[in-house]
N, C-alpha and C. Protein backbone atom coordinates (compact mmCIF):
# COMPACT_ATOMS: atom_id res chain seq x y z
N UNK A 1 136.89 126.67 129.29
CA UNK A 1 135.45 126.86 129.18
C UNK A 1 134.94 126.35 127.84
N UNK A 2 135.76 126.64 126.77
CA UNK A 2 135.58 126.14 125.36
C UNK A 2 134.97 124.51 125.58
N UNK A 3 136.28 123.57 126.08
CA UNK A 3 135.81 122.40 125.91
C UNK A 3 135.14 122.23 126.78
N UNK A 4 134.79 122.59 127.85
CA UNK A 4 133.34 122.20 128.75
C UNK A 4 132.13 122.23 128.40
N UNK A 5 132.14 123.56 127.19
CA UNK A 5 131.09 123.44 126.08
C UNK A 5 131.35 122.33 125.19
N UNK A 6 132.11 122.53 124.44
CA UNK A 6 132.49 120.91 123.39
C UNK A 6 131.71 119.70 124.07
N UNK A 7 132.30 119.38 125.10
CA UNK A 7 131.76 118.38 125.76
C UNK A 7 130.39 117.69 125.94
N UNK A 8 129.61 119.19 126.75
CA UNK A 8 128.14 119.23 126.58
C UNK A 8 127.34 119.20 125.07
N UNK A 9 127.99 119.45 124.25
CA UNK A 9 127.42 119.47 122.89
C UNK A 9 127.30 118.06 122.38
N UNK A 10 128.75 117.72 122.57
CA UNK A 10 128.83 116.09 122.39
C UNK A 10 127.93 114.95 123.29
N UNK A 11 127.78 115.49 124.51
CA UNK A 11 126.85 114.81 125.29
C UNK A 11 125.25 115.09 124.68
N UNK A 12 125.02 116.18 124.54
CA UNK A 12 123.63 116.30 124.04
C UNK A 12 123.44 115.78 122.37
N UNK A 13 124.58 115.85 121.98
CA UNK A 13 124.30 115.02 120.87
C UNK A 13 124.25 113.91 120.42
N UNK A 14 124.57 113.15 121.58
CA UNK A 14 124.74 111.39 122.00
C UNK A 14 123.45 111.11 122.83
N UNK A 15 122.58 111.90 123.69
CA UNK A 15 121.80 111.56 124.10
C UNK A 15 120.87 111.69 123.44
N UNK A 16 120.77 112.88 122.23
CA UNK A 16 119.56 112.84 121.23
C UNK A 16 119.39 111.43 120.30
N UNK A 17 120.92 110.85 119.79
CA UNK A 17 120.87 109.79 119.01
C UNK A 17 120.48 108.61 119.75
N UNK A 18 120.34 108.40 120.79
CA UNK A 18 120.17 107.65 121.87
C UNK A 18 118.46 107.22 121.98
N UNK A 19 118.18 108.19 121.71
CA UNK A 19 116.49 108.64 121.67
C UNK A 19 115.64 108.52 120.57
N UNK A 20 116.53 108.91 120.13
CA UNK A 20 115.85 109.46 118.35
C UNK A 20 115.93 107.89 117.50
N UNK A 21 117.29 107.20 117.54
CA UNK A 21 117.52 106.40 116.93
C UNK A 21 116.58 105.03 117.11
N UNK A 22 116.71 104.48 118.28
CA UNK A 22 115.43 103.43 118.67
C UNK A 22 114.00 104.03 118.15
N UNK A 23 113.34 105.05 118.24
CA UNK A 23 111.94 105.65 117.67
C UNK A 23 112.04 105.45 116.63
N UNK A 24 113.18 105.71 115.46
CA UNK A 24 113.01 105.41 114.00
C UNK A 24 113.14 104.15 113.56
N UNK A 25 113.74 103.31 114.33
CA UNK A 25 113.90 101.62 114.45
C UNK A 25 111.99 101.35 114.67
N UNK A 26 112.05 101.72 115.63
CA UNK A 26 110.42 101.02 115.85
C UNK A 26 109.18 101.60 115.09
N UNK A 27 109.56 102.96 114.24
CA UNK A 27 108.57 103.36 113.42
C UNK A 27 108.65 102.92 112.07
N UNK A 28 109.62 102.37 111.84
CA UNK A 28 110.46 101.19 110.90
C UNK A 28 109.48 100.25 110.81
N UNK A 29 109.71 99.47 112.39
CA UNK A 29 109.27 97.89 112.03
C UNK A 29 107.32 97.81 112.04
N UNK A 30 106.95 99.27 112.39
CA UNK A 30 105.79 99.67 112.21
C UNK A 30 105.15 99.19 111.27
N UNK A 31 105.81 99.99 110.25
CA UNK A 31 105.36 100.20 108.77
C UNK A 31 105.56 99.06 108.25
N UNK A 32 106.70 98.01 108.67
CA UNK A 32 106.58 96.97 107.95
C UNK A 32 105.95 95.78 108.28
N UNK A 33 105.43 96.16 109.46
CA UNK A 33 103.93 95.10 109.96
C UNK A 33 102.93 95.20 109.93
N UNK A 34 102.54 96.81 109.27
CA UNK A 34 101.26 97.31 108.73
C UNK A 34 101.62 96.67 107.19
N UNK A 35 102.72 96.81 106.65
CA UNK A 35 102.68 96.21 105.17
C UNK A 35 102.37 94.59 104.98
N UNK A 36 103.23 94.36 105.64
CA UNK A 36 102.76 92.70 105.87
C UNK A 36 101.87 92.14 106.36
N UNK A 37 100.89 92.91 106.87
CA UNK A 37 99.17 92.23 107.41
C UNK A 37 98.51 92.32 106.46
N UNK A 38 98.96 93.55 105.66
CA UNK A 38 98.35 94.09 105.03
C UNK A 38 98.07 92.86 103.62
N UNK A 39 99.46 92.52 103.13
CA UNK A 39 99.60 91.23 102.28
C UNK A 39 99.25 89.83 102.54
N UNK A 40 99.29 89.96 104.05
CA UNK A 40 98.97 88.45 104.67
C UNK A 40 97.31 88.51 104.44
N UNK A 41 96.50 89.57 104.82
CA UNK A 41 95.02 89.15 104.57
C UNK A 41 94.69 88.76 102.96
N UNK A 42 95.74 89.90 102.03
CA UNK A 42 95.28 89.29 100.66
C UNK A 42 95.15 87.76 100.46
N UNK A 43 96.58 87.48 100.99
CA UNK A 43 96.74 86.15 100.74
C UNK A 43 95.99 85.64 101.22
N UNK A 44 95.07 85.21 102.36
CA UNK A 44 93.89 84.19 103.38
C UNK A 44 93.01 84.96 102.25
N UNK A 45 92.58 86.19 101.54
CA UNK A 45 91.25 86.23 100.65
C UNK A 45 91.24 84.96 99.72
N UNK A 46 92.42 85.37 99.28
CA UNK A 46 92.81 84.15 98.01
C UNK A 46 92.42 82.62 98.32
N UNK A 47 93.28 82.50 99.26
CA UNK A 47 93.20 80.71 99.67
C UNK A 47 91.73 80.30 100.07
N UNK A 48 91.06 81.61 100.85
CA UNK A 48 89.71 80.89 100.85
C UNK A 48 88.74 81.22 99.57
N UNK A 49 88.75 82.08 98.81
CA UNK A 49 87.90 82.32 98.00
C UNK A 49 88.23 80.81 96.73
N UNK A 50 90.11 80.24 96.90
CA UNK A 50 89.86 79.17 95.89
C UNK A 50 89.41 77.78 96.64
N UNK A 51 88.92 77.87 97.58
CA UNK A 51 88.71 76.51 98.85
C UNK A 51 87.15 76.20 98.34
């Protein structure tokens, strides 16, 4: 009975990383395409304000 629990623990703890892990990947590449628009418009202020 022990390891039938073990088991399930290990399963629920593989299916949380399963889940969890891709969401922090994509709240990742979030932030770093809000940062980089964010720098890309500076840059187009620049180039047109010296045009």
């Amino acid at each position: 009975m022990k390891a039938l629990k073990t088991v399930a623990v290990a399963l629920g703890i593989t299916l949380g990383a399963l889940v969890v892990i891709p969401l922090v990947v994509l709240a990742g590449l979030f932030v770093w395409l809000k940062l980089t628009e964010e720098s890309d418009e500076e840059a187009l202020e620049l180039d047109q304000e010296s045009a």
